[in-house]
PDB file of N, CA and C in Angstrom:
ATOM      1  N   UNK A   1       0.848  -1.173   0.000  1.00  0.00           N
ATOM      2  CA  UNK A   1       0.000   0.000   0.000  1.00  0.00           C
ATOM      3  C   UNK A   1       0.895   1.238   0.000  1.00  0.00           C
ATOM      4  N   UNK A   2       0.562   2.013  -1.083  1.00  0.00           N
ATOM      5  CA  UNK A   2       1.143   3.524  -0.948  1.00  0.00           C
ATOM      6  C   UNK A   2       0.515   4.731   0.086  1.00  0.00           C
ATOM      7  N   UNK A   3       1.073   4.979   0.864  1.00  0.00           N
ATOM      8  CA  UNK A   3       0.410   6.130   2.281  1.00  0.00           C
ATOM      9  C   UNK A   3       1.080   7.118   1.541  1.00  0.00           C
ATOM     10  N   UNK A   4       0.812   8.417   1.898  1.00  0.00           N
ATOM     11  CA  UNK A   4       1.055   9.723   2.089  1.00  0.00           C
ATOM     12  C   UNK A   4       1.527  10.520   3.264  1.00  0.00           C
ATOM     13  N   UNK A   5       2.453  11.133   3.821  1.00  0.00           N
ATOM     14  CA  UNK A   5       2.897  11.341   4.689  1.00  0.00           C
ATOM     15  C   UNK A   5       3.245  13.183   4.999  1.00  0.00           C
ATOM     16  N   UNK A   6       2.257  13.529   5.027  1.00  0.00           N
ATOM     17  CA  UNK A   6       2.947  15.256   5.586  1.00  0.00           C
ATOM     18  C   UNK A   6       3.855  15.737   6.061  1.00  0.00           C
ATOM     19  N   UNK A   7       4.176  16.999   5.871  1.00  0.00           N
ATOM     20  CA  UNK A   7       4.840  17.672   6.913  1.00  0.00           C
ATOM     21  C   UNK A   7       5.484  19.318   6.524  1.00  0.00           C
ATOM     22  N   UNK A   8       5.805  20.057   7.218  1.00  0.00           N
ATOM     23  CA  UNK A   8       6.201  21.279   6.973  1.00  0.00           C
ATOM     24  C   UNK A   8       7.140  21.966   7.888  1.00  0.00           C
ATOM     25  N   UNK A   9       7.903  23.065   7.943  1.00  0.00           N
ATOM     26  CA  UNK A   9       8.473  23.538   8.330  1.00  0.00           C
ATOM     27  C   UNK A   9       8.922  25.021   7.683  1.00  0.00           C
ATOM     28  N   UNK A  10       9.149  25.740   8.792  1.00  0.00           N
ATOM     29  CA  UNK A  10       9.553  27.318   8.229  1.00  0.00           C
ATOM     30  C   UNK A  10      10.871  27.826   8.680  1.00  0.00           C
ATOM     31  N   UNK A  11      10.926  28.739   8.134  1.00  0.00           N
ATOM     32  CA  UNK A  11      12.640  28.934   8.444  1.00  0.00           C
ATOM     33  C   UNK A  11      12.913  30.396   8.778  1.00  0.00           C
ATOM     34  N   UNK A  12      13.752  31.040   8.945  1.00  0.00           N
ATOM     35  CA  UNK A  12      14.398  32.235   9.675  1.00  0.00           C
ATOM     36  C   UNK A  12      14.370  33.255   8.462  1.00  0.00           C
ATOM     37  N   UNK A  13      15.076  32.743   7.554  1.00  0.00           N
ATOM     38  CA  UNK A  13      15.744  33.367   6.135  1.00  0.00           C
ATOM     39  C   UNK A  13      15.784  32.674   5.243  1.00  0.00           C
ATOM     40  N   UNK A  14      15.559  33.563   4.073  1.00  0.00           N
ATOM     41  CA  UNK A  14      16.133  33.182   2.471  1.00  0.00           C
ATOM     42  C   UNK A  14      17.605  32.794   2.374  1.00  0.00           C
ATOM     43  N   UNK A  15      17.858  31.787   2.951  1.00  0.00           N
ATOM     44  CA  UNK A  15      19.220  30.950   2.688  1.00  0.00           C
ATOM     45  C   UNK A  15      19.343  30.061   2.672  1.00  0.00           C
ATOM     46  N   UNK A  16      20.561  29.831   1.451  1.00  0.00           N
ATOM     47  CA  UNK A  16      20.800  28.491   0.921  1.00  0.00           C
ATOM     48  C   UNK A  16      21.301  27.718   2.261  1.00  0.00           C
ATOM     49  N   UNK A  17      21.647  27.835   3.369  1.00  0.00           N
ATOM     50  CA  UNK A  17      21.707  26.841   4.641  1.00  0.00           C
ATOM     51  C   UNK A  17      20.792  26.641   5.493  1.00  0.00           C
ATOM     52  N   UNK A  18      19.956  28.005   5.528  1.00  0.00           N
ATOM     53  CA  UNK A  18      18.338  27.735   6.384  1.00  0.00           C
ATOM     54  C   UNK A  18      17.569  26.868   5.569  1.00  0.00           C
ATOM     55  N   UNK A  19      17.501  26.855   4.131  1.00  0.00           N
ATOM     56  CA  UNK A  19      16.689  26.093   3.490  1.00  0.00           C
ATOM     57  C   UNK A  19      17.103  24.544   4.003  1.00  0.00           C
ATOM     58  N   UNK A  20      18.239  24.256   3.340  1.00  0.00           N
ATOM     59  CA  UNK A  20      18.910  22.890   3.947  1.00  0.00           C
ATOM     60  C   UNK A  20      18.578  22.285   4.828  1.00  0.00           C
ATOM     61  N   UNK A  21      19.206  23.136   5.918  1.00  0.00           N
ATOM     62  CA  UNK A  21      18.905  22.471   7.271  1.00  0.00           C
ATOM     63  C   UNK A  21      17.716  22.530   7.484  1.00  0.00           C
ATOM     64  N   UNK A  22      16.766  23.593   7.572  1.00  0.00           N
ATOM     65  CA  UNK A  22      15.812  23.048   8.068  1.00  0.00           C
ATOM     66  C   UNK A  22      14.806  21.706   6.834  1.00  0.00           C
ATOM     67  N   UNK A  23      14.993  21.383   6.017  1.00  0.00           N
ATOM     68  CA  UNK A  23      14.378  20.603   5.242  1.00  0.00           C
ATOM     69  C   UNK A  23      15.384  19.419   5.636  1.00  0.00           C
ATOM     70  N   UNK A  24      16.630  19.324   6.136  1.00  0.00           N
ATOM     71  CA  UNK A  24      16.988  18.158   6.925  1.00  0.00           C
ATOM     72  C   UNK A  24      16.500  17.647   7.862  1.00  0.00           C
ATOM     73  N   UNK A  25      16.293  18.883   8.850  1.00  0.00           N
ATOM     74  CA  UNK A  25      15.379  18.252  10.028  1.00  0.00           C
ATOM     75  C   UNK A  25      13.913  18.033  10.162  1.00  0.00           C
ATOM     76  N   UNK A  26      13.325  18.763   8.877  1.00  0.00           N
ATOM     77  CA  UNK A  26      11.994  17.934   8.838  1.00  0.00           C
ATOM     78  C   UNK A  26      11.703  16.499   8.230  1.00  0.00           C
ATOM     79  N   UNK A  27      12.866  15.919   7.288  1.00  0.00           N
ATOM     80  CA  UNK A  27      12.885  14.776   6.810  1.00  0.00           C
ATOM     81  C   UNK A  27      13.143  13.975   7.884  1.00  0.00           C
ATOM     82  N   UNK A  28      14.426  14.078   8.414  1.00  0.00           N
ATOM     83  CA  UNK A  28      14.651  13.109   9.982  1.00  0.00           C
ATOM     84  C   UNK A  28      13.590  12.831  10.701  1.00  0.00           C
ATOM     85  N   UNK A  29      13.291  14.151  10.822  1.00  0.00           N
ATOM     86  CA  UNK A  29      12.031  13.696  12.118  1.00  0.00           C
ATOM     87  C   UNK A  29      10.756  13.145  11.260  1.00  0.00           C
ATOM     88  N   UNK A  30      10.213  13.455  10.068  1.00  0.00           N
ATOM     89  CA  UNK A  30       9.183  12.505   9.356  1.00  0.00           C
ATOM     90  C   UNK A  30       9.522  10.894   9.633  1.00  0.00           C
ATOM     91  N   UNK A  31      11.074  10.943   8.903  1.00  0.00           N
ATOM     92  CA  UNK A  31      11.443   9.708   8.534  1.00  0.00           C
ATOM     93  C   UNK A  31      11.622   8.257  10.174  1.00  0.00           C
ATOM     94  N   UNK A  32      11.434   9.558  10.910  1.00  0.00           N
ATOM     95  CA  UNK A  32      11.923   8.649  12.488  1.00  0.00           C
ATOM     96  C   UNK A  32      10.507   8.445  13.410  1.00  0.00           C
ATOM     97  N   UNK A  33       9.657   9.516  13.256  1.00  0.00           N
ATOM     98  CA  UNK A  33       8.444   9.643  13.663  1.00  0.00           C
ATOM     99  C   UNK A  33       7.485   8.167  12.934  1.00  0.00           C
ATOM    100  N   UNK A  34       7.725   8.247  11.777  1.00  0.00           N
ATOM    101  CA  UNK A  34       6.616   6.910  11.273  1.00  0.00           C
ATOM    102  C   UNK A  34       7.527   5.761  10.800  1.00  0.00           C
ATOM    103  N   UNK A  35       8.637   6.229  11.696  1.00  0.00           N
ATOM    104  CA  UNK A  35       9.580   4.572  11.313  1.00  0.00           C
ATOM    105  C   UNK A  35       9.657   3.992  10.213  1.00  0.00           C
ATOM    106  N   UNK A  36      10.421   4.958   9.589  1.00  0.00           N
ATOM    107  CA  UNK A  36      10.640   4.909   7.641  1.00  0.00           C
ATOM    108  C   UNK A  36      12.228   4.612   7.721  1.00  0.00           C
ATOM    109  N   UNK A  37      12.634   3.567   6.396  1.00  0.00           N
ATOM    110  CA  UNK A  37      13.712   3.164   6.075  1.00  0.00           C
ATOM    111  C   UNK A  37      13.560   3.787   4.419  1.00  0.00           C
ATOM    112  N   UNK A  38      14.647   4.187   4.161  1.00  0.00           N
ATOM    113  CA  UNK A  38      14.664   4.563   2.866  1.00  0.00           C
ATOM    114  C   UNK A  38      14.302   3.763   2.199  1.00  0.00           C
ATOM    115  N   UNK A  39      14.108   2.547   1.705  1.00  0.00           N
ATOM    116  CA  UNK A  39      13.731   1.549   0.940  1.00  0.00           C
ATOM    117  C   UNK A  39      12.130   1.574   0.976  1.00  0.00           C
ATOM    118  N   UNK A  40      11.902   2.117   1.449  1.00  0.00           N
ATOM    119  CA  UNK A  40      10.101   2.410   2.082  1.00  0.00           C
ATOM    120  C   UNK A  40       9.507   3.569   1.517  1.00  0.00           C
ATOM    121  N   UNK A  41      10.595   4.735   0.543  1.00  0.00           N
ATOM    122  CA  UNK A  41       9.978   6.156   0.148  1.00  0.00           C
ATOM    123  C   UNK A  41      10.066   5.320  -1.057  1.00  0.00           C
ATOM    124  N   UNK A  42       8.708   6.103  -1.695  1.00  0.00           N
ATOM    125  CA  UNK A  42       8.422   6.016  -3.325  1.00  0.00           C
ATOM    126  C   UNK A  42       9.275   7.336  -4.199  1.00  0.00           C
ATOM    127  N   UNK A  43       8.258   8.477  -3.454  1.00  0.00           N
ATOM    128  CA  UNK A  43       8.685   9.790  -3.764  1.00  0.00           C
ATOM    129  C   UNK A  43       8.772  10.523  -3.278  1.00  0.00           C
ATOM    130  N   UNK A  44       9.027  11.594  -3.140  1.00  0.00           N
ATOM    131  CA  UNK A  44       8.740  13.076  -2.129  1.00  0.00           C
ATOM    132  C   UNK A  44       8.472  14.081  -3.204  1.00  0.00           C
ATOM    133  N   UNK A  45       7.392  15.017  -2.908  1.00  0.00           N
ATOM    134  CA  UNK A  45       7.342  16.286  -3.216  1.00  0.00           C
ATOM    135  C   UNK A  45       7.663  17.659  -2.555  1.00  0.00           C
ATOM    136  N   UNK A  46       8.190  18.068  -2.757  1.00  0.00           N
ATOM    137  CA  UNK A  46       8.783  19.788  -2.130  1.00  0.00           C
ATOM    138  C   UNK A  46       7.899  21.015  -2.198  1.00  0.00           C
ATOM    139  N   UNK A  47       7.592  21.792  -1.609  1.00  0.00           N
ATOM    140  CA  UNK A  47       7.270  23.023  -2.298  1.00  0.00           C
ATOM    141  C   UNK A  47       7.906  23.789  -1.194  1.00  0.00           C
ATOM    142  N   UNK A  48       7.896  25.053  -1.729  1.00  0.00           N
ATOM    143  CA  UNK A  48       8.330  26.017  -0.981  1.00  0.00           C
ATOM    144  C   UNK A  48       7.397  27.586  -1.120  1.00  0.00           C
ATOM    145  N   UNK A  49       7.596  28.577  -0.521  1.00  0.00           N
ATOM    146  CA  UNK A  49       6.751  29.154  -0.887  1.00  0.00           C
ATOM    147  C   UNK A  49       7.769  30.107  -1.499  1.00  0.00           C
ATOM    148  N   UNK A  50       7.184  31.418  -2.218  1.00  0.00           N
ATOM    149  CA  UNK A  50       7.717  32.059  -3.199  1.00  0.00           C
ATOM    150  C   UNK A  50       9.030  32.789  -2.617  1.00  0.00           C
ATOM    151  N   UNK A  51       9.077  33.179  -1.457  1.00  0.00           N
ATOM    152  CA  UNK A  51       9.609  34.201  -0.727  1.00  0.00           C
ATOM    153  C   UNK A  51      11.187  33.461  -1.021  1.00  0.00           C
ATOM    154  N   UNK A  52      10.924  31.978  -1.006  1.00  0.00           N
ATOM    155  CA  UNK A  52      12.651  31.220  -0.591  1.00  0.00           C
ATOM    156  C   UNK A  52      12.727  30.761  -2.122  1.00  0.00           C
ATOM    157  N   UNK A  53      14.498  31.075  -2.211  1.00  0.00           N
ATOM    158  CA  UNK A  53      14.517  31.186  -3.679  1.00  0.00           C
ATOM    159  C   UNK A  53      16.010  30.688  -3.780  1.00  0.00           C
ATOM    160  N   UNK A  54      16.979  30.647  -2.569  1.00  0.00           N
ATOM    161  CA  UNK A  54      18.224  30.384  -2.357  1.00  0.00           C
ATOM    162  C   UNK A  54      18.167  28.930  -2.670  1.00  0.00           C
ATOM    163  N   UNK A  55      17.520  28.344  -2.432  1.00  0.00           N
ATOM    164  CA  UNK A  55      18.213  26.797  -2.742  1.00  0.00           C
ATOM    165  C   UNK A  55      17.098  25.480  -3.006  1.00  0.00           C
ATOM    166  N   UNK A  56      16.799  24.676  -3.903  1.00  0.00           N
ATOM    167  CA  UNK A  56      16.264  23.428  -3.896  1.00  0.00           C
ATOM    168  C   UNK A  56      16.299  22.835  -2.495  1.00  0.00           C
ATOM    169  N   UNK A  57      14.743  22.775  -2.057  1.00  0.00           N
ATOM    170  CA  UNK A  57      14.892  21.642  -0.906  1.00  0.00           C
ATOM    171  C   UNK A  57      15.118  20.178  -0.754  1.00  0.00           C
ATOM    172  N   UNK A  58      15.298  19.459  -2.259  1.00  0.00           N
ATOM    173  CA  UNK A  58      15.254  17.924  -2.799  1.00  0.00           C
ATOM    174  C   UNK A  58      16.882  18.708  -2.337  1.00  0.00           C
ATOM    175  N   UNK A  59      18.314  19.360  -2.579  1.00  0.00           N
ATOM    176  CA  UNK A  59      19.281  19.070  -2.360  1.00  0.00           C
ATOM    177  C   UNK A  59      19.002  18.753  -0.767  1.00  0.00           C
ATOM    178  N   UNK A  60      18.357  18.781  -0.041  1.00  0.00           N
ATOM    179  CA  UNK A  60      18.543  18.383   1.581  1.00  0.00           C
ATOM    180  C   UNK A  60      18.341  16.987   1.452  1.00  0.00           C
ATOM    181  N   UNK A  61      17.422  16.469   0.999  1.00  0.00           N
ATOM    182  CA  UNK A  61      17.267  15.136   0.459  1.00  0.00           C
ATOM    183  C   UNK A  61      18.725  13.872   0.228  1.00  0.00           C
ATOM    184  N   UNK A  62      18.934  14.984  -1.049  1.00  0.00           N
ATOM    185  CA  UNK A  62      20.563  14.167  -1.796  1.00  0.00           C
ATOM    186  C   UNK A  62      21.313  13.944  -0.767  1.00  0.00           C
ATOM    187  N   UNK A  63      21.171  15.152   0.199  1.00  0.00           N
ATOM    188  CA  UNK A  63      22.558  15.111   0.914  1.00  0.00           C
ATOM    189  C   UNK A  63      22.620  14.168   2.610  1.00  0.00           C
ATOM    190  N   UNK A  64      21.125  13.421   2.704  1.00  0.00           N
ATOM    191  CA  UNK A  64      20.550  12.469   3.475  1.00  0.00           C
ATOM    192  C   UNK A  64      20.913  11.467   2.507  1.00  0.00           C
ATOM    193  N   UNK A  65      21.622  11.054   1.558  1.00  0.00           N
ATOM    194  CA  UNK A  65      21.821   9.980   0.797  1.00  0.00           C
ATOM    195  C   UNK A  65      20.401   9.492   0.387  1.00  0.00           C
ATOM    196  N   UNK A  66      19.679  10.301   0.146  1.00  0.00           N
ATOM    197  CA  UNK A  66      18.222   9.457  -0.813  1.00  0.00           C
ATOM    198  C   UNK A  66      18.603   9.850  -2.360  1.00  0.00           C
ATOM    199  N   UNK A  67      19.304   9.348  -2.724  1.00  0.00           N
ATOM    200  CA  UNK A  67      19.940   9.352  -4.116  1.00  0.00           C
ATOM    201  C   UNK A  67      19.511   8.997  -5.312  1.00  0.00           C
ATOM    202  N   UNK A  68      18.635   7.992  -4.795  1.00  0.00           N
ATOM    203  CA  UNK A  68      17.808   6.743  -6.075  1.00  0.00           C
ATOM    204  C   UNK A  68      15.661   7.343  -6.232  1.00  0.00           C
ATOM    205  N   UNK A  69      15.564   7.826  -4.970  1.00  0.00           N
ATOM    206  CA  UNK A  69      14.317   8.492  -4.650  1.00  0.00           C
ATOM    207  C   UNK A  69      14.197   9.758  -5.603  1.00  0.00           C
ATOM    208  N   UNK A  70      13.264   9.518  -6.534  1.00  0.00           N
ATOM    209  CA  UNK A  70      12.503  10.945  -7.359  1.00  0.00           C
ATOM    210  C   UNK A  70      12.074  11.603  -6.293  1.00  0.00           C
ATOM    211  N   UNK A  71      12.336  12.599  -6.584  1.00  0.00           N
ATOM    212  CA  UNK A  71      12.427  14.001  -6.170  1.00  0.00           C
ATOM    213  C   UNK A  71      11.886  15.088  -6.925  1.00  0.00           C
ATOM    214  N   UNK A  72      10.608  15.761  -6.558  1.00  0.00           N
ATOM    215  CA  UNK A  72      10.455  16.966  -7.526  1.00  0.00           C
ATOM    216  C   UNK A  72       9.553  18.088  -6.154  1.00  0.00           C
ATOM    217  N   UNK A  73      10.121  19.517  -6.613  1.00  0.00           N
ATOM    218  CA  UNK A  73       9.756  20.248  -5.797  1.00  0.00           C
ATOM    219  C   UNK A  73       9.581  21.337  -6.996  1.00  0.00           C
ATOM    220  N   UNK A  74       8.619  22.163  -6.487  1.00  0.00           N
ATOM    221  CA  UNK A  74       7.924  23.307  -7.357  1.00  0.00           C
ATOM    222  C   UNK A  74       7.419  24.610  -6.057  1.00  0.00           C
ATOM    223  N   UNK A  75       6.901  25.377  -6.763  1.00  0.00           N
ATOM    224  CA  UNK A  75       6.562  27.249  -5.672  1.00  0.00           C
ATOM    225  C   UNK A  75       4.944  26.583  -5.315  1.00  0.00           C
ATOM    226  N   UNK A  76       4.791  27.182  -4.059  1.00  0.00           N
ATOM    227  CA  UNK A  76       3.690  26.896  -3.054  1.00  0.00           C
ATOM    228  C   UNK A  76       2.583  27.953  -3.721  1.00  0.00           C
ATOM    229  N   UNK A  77       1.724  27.527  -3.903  1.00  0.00           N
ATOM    230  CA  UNK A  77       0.644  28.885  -4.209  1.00  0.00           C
ATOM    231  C   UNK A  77       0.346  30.324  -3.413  1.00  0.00           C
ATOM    232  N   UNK A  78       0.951  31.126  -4.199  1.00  0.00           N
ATOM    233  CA  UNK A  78       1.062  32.522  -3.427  1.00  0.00           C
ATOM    234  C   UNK A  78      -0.246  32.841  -2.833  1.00  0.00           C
ATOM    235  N   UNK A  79      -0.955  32.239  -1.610  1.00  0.00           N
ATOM    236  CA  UNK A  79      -2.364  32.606  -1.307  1.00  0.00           C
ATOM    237  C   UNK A  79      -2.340  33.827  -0.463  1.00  0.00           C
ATOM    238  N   UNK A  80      -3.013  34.932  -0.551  1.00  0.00           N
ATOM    239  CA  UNK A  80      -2.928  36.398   0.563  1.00  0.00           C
ATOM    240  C   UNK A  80      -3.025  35.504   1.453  1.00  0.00           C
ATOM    241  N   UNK A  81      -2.438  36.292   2.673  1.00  0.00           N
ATOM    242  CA  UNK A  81      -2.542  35.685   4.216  1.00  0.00           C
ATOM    243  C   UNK A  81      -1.634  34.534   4.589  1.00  0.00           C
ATOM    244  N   UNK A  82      -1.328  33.764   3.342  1.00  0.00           N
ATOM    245  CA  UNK A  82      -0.656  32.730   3.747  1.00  0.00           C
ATOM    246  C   UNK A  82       1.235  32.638   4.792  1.00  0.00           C
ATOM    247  N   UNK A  83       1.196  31.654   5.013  1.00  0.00           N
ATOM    248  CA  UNK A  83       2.189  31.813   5.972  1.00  0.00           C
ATOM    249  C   UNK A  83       3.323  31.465   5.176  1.00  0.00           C
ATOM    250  N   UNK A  84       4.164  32.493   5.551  1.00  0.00           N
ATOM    251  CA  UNK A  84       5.491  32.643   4.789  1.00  0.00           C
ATOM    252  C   UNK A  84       7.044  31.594   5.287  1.00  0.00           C
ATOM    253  N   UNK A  85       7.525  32.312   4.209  1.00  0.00           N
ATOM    254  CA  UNK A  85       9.167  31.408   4.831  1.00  0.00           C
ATOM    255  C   UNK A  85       8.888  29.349   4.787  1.00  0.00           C
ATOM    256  N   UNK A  86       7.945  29.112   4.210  1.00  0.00           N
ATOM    257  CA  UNK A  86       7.632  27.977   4.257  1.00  0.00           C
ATOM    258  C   UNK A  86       8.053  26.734   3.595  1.00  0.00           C
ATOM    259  N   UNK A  87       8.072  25.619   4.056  1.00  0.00           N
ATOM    260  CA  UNK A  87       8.494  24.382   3.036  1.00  0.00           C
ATOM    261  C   UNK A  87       7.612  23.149   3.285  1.00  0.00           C
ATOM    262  N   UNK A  88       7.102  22.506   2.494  1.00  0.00           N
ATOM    263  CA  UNK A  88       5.906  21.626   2.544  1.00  0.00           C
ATOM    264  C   UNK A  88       6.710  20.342   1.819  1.00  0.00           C
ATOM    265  N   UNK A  89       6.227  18.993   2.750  1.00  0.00           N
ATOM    266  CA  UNK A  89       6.848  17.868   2.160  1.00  0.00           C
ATOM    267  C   UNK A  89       5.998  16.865   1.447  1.00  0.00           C
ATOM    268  N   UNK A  90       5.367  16.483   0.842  1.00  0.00           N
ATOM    269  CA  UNK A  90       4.655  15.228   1.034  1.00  0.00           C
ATOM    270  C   UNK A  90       5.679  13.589   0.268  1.00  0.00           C
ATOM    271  N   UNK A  91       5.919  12.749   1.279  1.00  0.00           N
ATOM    272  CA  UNK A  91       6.451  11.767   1.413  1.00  0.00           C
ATOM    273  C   UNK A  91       5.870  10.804   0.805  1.00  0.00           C
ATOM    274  N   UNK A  92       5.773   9.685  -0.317  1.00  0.00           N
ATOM    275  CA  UNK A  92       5.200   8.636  -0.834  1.00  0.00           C
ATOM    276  C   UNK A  92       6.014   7.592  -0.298  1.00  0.00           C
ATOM    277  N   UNK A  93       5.498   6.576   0.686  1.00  0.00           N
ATOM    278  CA  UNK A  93       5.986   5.592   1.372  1.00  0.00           C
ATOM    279  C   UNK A  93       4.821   4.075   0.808  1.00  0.00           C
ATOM    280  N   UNK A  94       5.827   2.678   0.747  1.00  0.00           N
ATOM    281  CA  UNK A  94       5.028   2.171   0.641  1.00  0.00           C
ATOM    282  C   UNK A  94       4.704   1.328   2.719  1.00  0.00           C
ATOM    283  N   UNK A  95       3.967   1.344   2.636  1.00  0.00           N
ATOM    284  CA  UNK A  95       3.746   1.102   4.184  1.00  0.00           C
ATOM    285  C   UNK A  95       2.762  -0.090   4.570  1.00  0.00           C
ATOM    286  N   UNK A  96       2.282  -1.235   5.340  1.00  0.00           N
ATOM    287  CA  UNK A  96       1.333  -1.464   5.891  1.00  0.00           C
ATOM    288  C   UNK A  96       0.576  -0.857   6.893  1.00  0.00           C
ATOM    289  N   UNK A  97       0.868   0.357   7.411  1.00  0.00           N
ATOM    290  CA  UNK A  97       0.188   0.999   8.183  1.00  0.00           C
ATOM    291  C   UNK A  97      -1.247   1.183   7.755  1.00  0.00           C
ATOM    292  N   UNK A  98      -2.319   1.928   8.211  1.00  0.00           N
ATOM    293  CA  UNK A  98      -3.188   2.289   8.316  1.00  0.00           C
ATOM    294  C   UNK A  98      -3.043   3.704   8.306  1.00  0.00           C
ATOM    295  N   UNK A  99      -4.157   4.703   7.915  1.00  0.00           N
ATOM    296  CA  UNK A  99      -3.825   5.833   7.601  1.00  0.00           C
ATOM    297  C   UNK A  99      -4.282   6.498   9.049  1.00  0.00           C
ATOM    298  N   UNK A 100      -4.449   6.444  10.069  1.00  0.00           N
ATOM    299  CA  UNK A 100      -4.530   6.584  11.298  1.00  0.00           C
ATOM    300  C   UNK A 100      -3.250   6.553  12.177  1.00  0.00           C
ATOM    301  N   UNK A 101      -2.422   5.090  11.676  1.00  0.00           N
ATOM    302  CA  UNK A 101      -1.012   5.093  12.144  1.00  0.00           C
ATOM    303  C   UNK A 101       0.134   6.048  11.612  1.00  0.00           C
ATOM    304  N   UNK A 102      -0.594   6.596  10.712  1.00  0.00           N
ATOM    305  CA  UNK A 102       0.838   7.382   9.855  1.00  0.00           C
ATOM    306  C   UNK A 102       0.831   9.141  10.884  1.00  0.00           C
ATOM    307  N   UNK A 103       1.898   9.804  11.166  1.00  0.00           N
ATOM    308  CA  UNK A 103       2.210  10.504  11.370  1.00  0.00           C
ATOM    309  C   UNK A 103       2.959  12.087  11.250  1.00  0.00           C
ATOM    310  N   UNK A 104       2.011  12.790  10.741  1.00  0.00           N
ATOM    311  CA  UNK A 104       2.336  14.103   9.783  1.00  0.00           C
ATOM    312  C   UNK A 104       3.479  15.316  10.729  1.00  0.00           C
ATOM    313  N   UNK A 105       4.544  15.919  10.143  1.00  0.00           N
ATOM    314  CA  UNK A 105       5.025  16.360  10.879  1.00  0.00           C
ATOM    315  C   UNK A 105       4.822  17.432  10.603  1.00  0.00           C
ATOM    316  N   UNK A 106       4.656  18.858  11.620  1.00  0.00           N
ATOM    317  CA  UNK A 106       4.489  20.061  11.427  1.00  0.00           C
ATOM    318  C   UNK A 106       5.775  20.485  12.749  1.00  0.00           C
ATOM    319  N   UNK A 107       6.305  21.520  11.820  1.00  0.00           N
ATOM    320  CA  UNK A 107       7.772  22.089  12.881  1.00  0.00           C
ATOM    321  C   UNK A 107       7.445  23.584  12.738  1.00  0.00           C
ATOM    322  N   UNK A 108       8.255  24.212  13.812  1.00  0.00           N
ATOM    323  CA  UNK A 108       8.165  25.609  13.831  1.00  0.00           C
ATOM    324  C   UNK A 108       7.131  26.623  13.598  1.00  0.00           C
ATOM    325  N   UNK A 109       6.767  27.746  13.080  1.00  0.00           N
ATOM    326  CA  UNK A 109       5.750  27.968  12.735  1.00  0.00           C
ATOM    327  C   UNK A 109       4.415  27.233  12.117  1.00  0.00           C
ATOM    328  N   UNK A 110       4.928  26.262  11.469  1.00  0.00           N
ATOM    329  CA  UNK A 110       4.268  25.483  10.302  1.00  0.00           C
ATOM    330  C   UNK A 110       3.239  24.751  11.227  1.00  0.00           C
ATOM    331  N   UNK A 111       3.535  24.623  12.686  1.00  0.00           N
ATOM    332  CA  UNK A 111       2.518  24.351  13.627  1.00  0.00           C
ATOM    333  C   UNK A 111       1.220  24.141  13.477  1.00  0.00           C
ATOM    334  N   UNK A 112       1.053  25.945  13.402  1.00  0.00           N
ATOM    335  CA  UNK A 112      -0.390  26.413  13.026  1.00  0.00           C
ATOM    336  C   UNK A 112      -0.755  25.981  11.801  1.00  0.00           C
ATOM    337  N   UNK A 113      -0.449  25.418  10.928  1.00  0.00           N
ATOM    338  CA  UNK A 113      -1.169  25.320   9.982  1.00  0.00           C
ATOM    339  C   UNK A 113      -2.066  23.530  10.196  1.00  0.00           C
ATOM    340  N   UNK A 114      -1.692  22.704  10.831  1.00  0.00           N
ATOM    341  CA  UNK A 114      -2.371  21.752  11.177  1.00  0.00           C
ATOM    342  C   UNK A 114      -2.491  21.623  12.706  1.00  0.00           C
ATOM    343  N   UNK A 115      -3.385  23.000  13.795  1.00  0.00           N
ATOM    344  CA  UNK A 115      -3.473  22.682  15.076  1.00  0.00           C
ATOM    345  C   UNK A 115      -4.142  21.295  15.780  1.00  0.00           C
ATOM    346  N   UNK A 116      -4.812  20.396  14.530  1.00  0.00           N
ATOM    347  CA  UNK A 116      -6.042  19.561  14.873  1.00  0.00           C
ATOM    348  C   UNK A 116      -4.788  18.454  15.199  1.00  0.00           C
ATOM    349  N   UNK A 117      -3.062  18.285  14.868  1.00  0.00           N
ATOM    350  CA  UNK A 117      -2.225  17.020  15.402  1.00  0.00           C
ATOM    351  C   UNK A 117      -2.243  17.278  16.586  1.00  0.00           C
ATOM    352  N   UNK A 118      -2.336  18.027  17.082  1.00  0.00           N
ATOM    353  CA  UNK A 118      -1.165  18.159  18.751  1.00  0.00           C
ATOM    354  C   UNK A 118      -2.151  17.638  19.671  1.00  0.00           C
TER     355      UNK A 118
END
């Protein structure tokens, strides 16, 4: 079975190392939270929102050695109001879980945007 797996995170600044890192530490903690082995991702999708422009978040990926994993990331829809500085993951895992067992990660600001986990 293919699950879907959330998650997001925001960052400080438009930089090519804030981008990184923090799209490192939202993969870790996805990948550790629902007890994922790389052999277990299908795909990941990226987005970011318009504001961050310094760097591809799939290079945070590469540099976790997911090397063989498609990778595609594209710009977040500029919605008024929306919350800035942002990076959105969605994870394609193949899993036996149940979609109840799976576990979406929201970091930093990105909190608020799913208050209904906590």
């Amino acid at each position: 079975m293919v699950r879907g797996i959330r998650g997001a995170i925001t960052v400080k600044a438009n930089s090519e190392s804030e981008i990184i890192n923090a799209t490192k530490k939202l993969l870790m903690e996805m990948l550790k939270t629902n007890e994922l082995i790389y052999d277990d991702i299908v795909s990941i999708f990226f987005s970011a929102t318009n504001d961050l422009n310094k760097a591809f978040p799939a290079k945070a990926a590469r540099m976790l050695g997911l090397k063989l994993v498609p990778l595609f990331c594209c710009q977040e829809m500029n919605v008024e109001g929306s919350l800035k500085r942002c990076i959105r993951v969605l994870i394609h895992v193949n899993t036996d879980k149940k979609p109840d067992q799976i576990r979406h990660v929201y970091l930093e600001e990105a909190k608020n945007l799913r208050p209904d986990l906590d």
